[in-house]
N, C-alpha and C. Protein backbone atom coordinates (compact mmCIF):
# COMPACT_ATOMS: atom_id res chain seq x y z
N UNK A 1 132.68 133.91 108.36
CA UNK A 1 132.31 132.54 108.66
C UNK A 1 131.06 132.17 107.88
N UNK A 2 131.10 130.87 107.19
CA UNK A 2 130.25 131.14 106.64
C UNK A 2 129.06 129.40 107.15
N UNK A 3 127.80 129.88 107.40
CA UNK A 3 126.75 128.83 107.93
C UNK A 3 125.98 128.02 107.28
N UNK A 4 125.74 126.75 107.47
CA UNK A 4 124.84 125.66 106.67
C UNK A 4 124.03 125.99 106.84
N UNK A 5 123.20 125.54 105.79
CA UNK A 5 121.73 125.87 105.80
C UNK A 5 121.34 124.29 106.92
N UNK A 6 120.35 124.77 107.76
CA UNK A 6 120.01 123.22 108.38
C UNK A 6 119.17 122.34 107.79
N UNK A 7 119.43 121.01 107.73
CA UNK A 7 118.52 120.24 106.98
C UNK A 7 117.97 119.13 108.11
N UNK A 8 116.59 119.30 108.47
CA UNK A 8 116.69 117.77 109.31
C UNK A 8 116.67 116.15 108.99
N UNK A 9 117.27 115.69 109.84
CA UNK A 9 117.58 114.03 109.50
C UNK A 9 116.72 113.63 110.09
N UNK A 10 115.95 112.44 109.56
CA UNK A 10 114.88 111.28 110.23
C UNK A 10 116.02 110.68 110.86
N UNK A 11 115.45 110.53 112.43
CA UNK A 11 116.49 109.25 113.24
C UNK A 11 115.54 108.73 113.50
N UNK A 12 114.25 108.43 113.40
CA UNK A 12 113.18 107.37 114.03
C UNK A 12 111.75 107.98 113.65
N UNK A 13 110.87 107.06 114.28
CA UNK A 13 109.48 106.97 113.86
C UNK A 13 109.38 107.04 115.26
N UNK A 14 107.48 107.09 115.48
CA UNK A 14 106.94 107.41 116.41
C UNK A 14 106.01 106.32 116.20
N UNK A 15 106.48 104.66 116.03
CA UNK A 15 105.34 103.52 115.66
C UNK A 15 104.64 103.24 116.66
N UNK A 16 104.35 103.46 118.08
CA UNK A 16 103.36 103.48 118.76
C UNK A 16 102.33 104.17 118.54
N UNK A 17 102.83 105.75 118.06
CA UNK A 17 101.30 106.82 117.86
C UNK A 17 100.72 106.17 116.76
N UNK A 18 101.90 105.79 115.39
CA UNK A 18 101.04 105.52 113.98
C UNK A 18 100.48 104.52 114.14
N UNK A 19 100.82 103.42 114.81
CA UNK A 19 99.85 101.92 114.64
C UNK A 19 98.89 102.60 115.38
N UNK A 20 98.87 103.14 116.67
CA UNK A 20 97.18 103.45 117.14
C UNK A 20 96.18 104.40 116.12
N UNK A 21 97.36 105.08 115.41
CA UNK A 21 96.48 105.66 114.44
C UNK A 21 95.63 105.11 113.09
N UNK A 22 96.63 104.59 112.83
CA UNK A 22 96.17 103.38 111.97
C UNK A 22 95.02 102.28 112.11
N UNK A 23 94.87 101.76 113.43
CA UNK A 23 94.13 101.25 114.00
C UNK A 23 92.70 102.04 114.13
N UNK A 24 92.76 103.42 114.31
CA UNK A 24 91.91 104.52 114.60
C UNK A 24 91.01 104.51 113.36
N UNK A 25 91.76 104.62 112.03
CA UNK A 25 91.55 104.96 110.97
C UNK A 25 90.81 103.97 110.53
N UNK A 26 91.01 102.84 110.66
CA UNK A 26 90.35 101.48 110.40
C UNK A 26 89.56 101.13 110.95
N UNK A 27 89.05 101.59 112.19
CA UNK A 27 87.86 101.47 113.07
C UNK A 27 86.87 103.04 112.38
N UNK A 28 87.70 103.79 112.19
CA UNK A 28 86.38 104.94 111.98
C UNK A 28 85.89 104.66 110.48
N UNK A 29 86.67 104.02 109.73
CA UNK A 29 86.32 104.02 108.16
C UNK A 29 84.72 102.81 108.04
N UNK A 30 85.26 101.81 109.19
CA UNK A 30 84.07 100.32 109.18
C UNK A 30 83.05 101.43 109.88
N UNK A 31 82.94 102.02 111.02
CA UNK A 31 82.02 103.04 111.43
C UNK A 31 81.28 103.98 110.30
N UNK A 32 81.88 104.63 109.76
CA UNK A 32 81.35 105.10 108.45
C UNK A 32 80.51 104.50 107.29
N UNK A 33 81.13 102.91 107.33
CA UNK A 33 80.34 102.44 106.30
C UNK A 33 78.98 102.00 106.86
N UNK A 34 79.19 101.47 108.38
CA UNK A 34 77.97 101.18 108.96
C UNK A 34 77.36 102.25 109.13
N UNK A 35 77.29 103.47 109.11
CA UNK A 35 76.62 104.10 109.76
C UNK A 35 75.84 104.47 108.05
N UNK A 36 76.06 104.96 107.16
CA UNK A 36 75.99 105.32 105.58
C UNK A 36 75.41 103.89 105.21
N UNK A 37 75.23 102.58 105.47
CA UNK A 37 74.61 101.52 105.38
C UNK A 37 73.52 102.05 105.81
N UNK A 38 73.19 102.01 107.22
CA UNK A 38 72.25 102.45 108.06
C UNK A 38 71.02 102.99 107.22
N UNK A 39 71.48 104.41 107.08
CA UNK A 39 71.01 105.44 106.72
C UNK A 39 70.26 105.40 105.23
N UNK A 40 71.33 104.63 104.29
CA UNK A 40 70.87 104.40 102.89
C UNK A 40 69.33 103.43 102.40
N UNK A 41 69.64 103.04 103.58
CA UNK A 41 68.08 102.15 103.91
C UNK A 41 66.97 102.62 103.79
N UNK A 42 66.96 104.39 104.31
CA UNK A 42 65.53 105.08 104.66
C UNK A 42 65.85 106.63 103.16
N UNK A 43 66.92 106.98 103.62
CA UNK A 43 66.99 107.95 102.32
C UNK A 43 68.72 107.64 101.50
N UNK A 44 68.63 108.62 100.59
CA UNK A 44 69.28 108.76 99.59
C UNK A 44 70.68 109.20 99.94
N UNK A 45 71.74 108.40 99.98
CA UNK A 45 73.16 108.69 100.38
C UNK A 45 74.01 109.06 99.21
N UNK A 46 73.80 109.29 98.40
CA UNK A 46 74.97 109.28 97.27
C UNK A 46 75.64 110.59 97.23
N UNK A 47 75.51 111.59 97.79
CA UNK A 47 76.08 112.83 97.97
C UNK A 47 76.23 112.48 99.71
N UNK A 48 77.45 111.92 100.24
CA UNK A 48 77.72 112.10 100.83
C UNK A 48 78.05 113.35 101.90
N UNK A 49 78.94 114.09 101.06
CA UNK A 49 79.30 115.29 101.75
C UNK A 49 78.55 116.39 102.32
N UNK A 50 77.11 116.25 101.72
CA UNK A 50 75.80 117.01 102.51
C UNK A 50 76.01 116.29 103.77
N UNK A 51 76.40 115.22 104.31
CA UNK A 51 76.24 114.62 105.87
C UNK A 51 77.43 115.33 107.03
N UNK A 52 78.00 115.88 106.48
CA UNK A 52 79.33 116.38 106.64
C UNK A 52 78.99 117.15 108.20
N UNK A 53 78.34 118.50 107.85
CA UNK A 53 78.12 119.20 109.17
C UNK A 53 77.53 118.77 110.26
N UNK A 54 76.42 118.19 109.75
CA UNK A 54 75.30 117.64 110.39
C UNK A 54 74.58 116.15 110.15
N UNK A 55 75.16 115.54 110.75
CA UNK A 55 74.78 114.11 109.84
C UNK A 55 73.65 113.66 110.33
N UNK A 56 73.13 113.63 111.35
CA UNK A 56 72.07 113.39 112.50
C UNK A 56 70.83 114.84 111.71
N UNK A 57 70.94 116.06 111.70
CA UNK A 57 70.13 116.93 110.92
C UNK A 57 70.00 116.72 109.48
N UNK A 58 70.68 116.66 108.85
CA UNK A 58 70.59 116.31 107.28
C UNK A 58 69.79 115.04 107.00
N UNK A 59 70.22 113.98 108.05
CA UNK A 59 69.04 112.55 107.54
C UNK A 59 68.00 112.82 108.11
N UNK A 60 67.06 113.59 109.05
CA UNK A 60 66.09 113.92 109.50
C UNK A 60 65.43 114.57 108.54
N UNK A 61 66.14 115.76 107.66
CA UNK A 61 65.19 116.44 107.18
C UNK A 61 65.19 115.73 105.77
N UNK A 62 65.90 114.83 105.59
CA UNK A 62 65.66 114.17 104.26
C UNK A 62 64.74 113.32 104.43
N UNK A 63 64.86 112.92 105.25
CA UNK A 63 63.82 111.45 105.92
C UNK A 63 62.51 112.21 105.99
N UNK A 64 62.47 113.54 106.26
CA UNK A 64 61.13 114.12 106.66
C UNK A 64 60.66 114.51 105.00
N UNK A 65 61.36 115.31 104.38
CA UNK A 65 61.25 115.58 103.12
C UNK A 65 60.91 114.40 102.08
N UNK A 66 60.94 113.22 102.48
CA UNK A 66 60.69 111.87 101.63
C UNK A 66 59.46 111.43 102.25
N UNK A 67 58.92 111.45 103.47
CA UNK A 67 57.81 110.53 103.87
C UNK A 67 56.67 111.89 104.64
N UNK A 68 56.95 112.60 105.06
CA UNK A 68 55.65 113.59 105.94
C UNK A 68 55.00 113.96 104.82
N UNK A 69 55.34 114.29 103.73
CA UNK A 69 54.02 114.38 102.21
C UNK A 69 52.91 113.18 102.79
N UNK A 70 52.94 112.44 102.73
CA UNK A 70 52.27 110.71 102.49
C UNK A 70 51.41 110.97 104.24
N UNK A 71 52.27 111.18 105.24
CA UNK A 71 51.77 111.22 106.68
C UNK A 71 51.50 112.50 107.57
N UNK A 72 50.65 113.14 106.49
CA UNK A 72 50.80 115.04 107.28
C UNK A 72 50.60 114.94 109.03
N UNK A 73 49.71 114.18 109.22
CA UNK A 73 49.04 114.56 110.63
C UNK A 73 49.87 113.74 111.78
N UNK A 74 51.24 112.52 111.11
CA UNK A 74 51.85 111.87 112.45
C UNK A 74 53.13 112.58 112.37
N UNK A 75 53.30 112.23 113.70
CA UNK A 75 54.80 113.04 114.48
C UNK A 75 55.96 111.84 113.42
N UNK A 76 57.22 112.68 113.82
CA UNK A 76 58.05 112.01 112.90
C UNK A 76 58.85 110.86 113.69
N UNK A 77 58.79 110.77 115.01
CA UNK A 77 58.25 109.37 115.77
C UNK A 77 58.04 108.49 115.12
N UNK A 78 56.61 109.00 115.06
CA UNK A 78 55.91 107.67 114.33
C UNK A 78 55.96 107.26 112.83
N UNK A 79 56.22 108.30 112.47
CA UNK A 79 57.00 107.92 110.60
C UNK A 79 58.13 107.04 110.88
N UNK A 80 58.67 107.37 111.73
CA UNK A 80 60.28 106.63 112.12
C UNK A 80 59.85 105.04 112.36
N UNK A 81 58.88 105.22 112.95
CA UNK A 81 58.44 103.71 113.61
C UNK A 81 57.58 102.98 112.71
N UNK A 82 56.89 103.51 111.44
CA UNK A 82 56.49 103.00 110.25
C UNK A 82 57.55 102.83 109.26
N UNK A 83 58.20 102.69 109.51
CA UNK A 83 59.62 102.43 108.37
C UNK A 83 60.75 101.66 109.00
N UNK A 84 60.51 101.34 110.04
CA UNK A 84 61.35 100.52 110.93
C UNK A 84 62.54 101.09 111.15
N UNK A 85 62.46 102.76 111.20
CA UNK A 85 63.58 103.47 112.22
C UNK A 85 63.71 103.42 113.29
N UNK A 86 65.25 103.32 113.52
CA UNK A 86 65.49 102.81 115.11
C UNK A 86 66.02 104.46 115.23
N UNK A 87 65.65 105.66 115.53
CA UNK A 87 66.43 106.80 115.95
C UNK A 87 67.55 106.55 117.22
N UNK A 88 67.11 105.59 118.25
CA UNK A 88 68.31 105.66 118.87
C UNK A 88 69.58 104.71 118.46
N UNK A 89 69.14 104.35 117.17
CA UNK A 89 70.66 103.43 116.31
C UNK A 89 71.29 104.08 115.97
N UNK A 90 70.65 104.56 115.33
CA UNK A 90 70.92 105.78 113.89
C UNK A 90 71.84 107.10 115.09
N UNK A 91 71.22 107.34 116.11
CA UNK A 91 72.13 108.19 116.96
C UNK A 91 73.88 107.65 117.63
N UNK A 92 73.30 106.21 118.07
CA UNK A 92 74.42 105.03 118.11
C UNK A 92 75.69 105.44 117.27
N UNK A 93 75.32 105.01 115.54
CA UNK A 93 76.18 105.17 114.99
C UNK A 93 76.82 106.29 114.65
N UNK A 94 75.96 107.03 114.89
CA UNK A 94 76.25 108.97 114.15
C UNK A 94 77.86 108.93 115.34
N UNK A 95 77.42 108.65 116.58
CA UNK A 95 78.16 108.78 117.81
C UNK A 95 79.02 108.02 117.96
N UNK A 96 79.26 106.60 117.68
CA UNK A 96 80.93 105.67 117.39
C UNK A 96 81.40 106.45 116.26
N UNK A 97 81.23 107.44 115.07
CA UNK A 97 81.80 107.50 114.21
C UNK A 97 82.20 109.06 114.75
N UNK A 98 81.71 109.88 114.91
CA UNK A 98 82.25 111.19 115.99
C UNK A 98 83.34 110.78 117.00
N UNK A 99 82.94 109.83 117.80
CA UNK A 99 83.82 109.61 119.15
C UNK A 99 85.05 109.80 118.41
N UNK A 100 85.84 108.71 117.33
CA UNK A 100 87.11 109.15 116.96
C UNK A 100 87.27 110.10 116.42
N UNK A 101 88.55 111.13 116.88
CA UNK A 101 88.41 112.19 116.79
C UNK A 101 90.19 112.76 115.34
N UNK A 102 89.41 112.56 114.23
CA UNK A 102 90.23 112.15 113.09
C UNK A 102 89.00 113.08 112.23
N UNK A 103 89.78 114.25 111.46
CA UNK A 103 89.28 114.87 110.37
C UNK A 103 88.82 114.29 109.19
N UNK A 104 87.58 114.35 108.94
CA UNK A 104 87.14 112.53 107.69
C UNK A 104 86.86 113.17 106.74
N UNK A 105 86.75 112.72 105.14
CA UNK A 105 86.52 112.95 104.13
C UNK A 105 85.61 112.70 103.55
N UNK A 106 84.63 112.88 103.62
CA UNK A 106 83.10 112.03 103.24
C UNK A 106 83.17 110.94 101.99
N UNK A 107 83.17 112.26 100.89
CA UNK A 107 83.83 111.40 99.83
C UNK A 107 84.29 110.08 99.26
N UNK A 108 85.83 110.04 99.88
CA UNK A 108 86.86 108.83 100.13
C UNK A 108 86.72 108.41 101.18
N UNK A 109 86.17 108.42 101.97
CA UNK A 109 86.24 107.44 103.52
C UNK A 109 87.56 107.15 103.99
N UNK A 110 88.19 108.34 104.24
CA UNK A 110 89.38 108.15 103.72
C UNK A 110 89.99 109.82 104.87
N UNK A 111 90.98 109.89 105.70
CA UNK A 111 91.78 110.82 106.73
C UNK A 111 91.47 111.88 105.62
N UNK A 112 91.39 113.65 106.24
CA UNK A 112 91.57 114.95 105.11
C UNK A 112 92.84 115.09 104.81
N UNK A 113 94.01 114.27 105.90
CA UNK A 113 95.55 114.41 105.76
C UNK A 113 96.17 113.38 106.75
N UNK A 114 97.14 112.84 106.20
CA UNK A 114 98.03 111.70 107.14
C UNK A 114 98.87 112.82 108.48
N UNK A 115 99.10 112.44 109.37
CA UNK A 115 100.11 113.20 110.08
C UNK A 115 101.54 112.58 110.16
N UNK A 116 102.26 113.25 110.38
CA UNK A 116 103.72 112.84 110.11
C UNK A 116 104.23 112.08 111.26
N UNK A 117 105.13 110.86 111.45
CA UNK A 117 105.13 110.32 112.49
C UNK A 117 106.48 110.40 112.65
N UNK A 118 107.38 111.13 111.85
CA UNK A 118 108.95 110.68 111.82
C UNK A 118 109.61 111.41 112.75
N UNK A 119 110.48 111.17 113.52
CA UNK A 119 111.17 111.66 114.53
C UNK A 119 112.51 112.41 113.66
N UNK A 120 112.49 113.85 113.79
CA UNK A 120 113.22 114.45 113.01
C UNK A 120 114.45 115.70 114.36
N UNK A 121 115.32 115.11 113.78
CA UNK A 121 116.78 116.55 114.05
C UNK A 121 115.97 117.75 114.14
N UNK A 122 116.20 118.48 115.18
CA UNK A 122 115.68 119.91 115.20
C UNK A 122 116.65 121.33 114.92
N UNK A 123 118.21 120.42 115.30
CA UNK A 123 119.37 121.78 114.84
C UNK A 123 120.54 121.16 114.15
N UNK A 124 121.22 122.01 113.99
CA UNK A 124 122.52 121.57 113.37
C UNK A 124 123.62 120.51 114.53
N UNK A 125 123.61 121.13 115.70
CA UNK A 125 124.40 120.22 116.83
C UNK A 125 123.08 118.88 117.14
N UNK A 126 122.02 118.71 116.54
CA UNK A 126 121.15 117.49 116.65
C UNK A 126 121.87 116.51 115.22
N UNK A 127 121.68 117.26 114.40
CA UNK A 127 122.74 116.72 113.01
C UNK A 127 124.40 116.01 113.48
N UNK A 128 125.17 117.11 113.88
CA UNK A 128 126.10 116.64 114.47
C UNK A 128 126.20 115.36 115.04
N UNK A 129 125.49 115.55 116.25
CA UNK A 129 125.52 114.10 117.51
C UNK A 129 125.47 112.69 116.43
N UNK A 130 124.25 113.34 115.83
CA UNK A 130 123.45 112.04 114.68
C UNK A 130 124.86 111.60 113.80
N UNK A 131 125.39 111.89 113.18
CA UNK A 131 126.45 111.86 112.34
C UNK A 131 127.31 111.10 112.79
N UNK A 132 128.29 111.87 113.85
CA UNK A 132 129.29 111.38 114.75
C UNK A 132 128.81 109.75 115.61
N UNK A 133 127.43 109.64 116.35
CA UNK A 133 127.22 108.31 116.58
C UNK A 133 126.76 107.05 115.56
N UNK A 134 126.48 107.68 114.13
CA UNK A 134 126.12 107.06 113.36
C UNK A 134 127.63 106.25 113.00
N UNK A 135 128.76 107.13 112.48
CA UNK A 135 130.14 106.06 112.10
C UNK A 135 130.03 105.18 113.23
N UNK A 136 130.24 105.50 114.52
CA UNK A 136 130.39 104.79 115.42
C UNK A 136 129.54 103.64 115.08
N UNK A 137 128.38 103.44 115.10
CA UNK A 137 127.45 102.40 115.22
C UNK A 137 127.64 101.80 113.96
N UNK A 138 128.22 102.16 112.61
CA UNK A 138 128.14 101.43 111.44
C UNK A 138 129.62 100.76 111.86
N UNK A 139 130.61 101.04 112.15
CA UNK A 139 131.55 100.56 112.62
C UNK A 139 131.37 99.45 113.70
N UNK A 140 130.73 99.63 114.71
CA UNK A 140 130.67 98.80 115.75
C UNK A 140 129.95 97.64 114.88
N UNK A 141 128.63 97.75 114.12
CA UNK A 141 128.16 96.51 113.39
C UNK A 141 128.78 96.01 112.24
N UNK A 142 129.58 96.57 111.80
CA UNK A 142 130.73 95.99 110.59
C UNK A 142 131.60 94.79 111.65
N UNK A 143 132.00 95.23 112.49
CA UNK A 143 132.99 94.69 113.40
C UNK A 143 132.45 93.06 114.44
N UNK A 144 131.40 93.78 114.36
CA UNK A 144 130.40 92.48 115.12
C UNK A 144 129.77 91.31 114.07
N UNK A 145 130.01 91.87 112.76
CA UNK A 145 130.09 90.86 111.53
C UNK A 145 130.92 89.74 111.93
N UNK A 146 131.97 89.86 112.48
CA UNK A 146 133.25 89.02 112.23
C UNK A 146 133.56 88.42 113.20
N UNK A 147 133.12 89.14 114.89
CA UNK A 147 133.28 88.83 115.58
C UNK A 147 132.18 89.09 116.83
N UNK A 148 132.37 88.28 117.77
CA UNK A 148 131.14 88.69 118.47
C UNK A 148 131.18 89.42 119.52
N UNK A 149 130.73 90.61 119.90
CA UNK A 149 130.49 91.81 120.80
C UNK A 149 129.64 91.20 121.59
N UNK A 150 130.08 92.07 122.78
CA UNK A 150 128.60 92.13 123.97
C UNK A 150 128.18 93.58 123.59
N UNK A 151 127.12 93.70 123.24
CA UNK A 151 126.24 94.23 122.48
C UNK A 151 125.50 94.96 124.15
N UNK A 152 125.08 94.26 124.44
CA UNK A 152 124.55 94.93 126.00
C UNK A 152 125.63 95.74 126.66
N UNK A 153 126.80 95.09 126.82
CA UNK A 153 127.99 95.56 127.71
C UNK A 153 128.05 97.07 126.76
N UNK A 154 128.34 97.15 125.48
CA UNK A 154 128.56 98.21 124.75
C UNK A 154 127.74 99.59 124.60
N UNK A 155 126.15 98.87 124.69
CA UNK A 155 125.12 99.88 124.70
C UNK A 155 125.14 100.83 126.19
N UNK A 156 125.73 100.08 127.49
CA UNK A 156 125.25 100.55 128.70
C UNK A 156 126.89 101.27 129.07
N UNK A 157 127.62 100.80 127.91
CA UNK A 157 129.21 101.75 128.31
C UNK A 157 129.04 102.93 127.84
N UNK A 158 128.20 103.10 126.66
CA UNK A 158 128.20 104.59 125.78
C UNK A 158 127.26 105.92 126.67
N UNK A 159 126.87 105.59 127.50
CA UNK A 159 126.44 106.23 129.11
C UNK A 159 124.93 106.66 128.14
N UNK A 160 124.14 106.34 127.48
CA UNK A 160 123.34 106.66 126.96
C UNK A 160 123.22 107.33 125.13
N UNK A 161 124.59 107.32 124.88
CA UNK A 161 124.68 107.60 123.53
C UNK A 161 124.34 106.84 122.01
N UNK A 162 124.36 105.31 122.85
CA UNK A 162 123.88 104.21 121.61
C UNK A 162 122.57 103.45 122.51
N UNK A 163 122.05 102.29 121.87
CA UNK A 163 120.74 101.98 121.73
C UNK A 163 120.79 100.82 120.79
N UNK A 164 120.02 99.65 121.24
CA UNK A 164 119.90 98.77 120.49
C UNK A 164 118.87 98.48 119.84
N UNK A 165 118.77 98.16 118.49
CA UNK A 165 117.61 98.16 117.57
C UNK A 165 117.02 96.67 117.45
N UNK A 166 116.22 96.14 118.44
CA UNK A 166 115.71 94.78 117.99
C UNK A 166 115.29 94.31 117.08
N UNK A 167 114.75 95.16 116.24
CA UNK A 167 114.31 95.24 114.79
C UNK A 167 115.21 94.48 113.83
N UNK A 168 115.74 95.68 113.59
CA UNK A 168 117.10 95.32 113.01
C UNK A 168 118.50 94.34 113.78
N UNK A 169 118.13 94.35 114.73
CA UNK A 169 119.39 93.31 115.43
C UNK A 169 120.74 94.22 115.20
N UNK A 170 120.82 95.73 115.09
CA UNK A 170 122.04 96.56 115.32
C UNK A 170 121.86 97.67 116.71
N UNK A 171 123.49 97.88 116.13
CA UNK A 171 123.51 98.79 117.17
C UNK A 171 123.18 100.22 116.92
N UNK A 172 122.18 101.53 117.33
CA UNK A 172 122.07 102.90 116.88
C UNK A 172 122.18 103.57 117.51
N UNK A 173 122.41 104.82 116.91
CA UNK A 173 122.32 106.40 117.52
C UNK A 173 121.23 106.51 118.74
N UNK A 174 121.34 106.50 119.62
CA UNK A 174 120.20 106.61 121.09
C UNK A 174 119.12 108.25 120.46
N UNK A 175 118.15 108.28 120.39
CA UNK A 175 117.22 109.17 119.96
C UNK A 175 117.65 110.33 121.25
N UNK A 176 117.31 110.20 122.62
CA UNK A 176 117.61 111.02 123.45
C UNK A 176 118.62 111.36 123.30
N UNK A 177 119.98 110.84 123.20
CA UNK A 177 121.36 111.77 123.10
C UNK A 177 121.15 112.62 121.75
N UNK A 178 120.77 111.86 120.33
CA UNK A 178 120.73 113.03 119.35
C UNK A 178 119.97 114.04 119.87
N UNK A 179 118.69 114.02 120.15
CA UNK A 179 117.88 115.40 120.52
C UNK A 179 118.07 116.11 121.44
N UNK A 180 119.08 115.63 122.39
CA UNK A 180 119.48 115.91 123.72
C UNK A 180 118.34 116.66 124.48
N UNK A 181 118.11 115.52 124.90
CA UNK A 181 117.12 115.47 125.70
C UNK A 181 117.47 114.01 127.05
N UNK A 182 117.25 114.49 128.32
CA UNK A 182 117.39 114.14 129.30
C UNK A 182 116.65 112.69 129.47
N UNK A 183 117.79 111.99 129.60
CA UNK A 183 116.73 110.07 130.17
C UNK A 183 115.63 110.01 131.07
N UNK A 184 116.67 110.90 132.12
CA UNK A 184 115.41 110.59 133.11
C UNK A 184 115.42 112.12 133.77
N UNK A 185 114.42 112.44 134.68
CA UNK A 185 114.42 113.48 135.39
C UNK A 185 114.17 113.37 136.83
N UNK A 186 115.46 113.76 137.22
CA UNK A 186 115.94 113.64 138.99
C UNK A 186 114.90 114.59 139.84
């Protein structure tokens, strides 16, 4: 007997996680620039990626390394407060741009890697299901070309096997029956 190699099929996306992610990404990137605004004010940002480990330690000792020559005998307080540092801003921002919790690139301001959002076949009988309800559903919307279906009546006869795509205005493969996985739990 001889066995397929398995290949998985995309049957869907996961567009709730990616838009929040997306959203995530776009809030931490404006955070970044404000916060690297901030900072560029009092010292030297252009090597970003020194901020990387320690972003809150690295502008301190740069900040100290640029102005305690000039002020040996005041606390760095008060250097802070002769230069119109706000330390609890500067902590502010260090801290909206941490809170999201997304691997960052100093660099590019920019994710270290996208994550995958696609809802993928896990076996060969997940392939199967997918296949077999797919004619079905290209058939049922060829057919509803010409004529008009109850589209509801049809989705709730297939006992959970099809699914309607508002998107697209067709009829599809139900994600739970391909992955077989249970609707609800009794």
């Amino acid at each position: 007997m001889k066995t397929r190699n398995f290949t998985p099929i995309k049957i869907g996306e996961q567009t709730h996680e990616r838009d929040n992610y997306l959203t995530n990404v776009d809030t931490k990137k404006k955070r970044f620039n404000e916060l690297f605004s901030y900072m560029q004010r009092f010292v030297n940002t252009e090597d970003k990626q020194r901020f990387k480990s320690d972003i809150y330690g690295t502008f301190i000792q740069d900040f100290s390394d640029k102005h305690f020559a000039n002020f040996p005998t005041l606390r760095i307080e008060k250097i802070c407060e002769l230069h119109d540092l706000q330390l609890h801003r500067l902590e502010a921002l260090i801290k909206s741009f941490n809170d999201i919790q997304i691997d960052w690139n100093f660099d590019t301001n920019k994710p270290m890697q996208e994550p995958c959002f696609d809802i993928m076949t896990t076996c060969e009988a997940d392939n199967q299901r997918y296949e077999n309800t797919k004619q079905l559903c290209e058939a049922l919307n060829t057919i509803k070309q010409d004529r008009h279906l109850y589209v509801a009546d049809i989705v709730r006869g297939s006992n959970g096997t099809l699914a309607f795509d508002f998107k697209t205005n067709e009829i599809v493969p139900a994600q739970a029956y391909i992955l077989d996985t249970p609707i609800r739990n009794y």
